[in-house]
Protein backbone atom coordinates (compact mmCIF):
# COMPACT_ATOMS: atom_id res chain seq x y z
CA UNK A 1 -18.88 -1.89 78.20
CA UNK A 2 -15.34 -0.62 77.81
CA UNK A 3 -13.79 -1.14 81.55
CA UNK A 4 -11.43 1.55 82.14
CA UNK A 5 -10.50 1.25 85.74
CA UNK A 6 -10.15 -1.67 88.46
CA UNK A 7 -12.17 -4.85 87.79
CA UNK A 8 -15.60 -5.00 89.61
CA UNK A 9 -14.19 -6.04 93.22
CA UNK A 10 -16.64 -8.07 94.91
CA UNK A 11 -18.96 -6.94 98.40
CA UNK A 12 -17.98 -8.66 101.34
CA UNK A 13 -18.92 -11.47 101.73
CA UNK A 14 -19.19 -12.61 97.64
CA UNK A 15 -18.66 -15.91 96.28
CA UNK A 16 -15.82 -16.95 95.54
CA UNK A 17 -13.53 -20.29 94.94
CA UNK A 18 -15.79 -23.64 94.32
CA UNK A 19 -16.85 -24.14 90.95
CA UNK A 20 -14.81 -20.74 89.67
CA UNK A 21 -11.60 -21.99 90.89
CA UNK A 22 -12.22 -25.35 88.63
CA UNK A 23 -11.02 -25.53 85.04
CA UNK A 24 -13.49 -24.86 82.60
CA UNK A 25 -14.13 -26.94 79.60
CA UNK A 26 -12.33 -26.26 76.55
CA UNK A 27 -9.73 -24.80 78.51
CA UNK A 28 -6.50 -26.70 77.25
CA UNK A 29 -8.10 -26.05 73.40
CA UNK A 30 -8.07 -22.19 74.58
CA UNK A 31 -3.80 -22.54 73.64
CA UNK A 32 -4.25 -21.94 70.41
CA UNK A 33 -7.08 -19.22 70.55
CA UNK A 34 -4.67 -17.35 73.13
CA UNK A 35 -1.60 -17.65 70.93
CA UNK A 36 -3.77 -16.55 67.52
CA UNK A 37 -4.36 -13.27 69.95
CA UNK A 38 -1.95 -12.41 71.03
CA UNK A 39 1.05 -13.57 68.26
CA UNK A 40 1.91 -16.63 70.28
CA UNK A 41 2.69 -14.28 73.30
CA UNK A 42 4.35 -11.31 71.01
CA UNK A 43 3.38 -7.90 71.30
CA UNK A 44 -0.74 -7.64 71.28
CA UNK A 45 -1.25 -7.31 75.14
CA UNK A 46 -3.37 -4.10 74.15
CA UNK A 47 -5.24 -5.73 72.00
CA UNK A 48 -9.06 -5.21 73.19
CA UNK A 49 -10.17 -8.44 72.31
CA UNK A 50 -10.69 -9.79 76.10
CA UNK A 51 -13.84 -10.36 78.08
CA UNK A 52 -14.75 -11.69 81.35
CA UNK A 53 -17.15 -12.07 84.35
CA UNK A 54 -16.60 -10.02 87.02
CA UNK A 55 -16.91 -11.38 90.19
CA UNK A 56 -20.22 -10.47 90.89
CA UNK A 57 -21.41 -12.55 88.28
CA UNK A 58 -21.66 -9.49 85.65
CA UNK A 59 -19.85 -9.39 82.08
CA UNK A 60 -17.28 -6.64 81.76
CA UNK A 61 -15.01 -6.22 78.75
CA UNK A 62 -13.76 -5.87 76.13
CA UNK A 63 -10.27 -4.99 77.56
CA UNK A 64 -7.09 -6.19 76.96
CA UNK A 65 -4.49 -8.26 78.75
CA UNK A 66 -2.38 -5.26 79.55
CA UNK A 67 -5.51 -3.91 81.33
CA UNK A 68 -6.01 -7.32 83.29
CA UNK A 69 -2.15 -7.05 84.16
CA UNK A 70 -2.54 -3.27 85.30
CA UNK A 71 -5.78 -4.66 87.42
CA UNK A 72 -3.59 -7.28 88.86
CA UNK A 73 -1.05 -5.51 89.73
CA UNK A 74 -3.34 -2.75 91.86
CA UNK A 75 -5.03 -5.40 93.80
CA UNK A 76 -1.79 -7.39 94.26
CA UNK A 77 -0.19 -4.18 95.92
CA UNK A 78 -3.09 -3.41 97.99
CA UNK A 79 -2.89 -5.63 101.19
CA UNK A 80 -6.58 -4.17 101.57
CA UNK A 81 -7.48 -5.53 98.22
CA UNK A 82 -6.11 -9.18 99.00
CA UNK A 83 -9.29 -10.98 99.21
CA UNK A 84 -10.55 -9.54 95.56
CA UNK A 85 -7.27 -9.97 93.70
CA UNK A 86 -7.77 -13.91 94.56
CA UNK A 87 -11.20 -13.61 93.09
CA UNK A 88 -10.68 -11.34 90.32
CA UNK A 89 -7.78 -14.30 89.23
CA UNK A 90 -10.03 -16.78 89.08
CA UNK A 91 -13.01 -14.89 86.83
CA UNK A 92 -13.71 -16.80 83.33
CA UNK A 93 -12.12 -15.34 80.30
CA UNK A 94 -12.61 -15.57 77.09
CA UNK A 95 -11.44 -13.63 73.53
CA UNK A 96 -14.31 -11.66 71.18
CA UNK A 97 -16.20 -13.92 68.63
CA UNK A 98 -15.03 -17.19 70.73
CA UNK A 99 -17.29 -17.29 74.09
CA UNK A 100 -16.72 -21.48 73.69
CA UNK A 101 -13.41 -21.62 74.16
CA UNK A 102 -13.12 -19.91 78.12
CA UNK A 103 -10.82 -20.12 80.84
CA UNK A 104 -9.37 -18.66 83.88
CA UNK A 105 -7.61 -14.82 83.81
CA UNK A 106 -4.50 -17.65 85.72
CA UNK A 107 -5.36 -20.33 82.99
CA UNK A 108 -4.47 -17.38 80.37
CA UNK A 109 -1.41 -15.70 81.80
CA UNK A 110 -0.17 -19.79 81.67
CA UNK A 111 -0.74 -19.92 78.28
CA UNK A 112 1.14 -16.66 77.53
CA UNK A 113 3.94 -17.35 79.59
CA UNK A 114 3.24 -14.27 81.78
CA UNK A 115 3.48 -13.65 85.82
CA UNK A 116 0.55 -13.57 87.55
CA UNK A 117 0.74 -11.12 90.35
């Protein structure tokens, strides 16, 4: 499903933290899958080549990492939105034809040398 708008912001009262919040394995091998993506952190932000689970558990993609960054931003600016920007951070990401090698939406910004909101 191509996601257009803001991420899927969780009910109150959703999970979040705990076992989200931990790194997922194959994580540190993700560098070289994120850098093959995105030109080793050139100019392929709108690539659509990004998936992830929302966090109400659901899959949502494929978008792009300018998408995640617009998403970001909105919930970052939104002091209503506070509580789903830190979950929405934390959802597992991963890059079309690779679901093995996941990570955090955080653990990828790293990678790319990007600010998280």
């Amino acid at each position: 499903m191509l996601h257009t708008g803001v991420p899927m912001a969780p009910a109150s009262g959703g999970a979040a933290g705990g076992a989200a919040s931990l790194p997922h394995p194959g994580a540190a091998a993700a560098t070289a899958t994120v850098a093959a993506a995105t030109g080793g952190g050139g100019g392929k932000e709108d690539a659509v080549v990004w998936y992830y689970i929302d966090p109400h558990g659901q899959q949502q993609g494929p978008c792009s990492i300018s998408q995640f960054r617009s998403w970001l931003k909105y919930l970052a600016e939104n002091p209503d939105m506070r509580s789903e920007y830190d979950k929405f951070r934390v959802c597992t990401v991963w890059q079309a034809g690779d679901a093995g090698r996941r990570m955090t939406l955080m653990e990828l910004f790293a990678h790319l040398s990007l600010q998280l909101l």
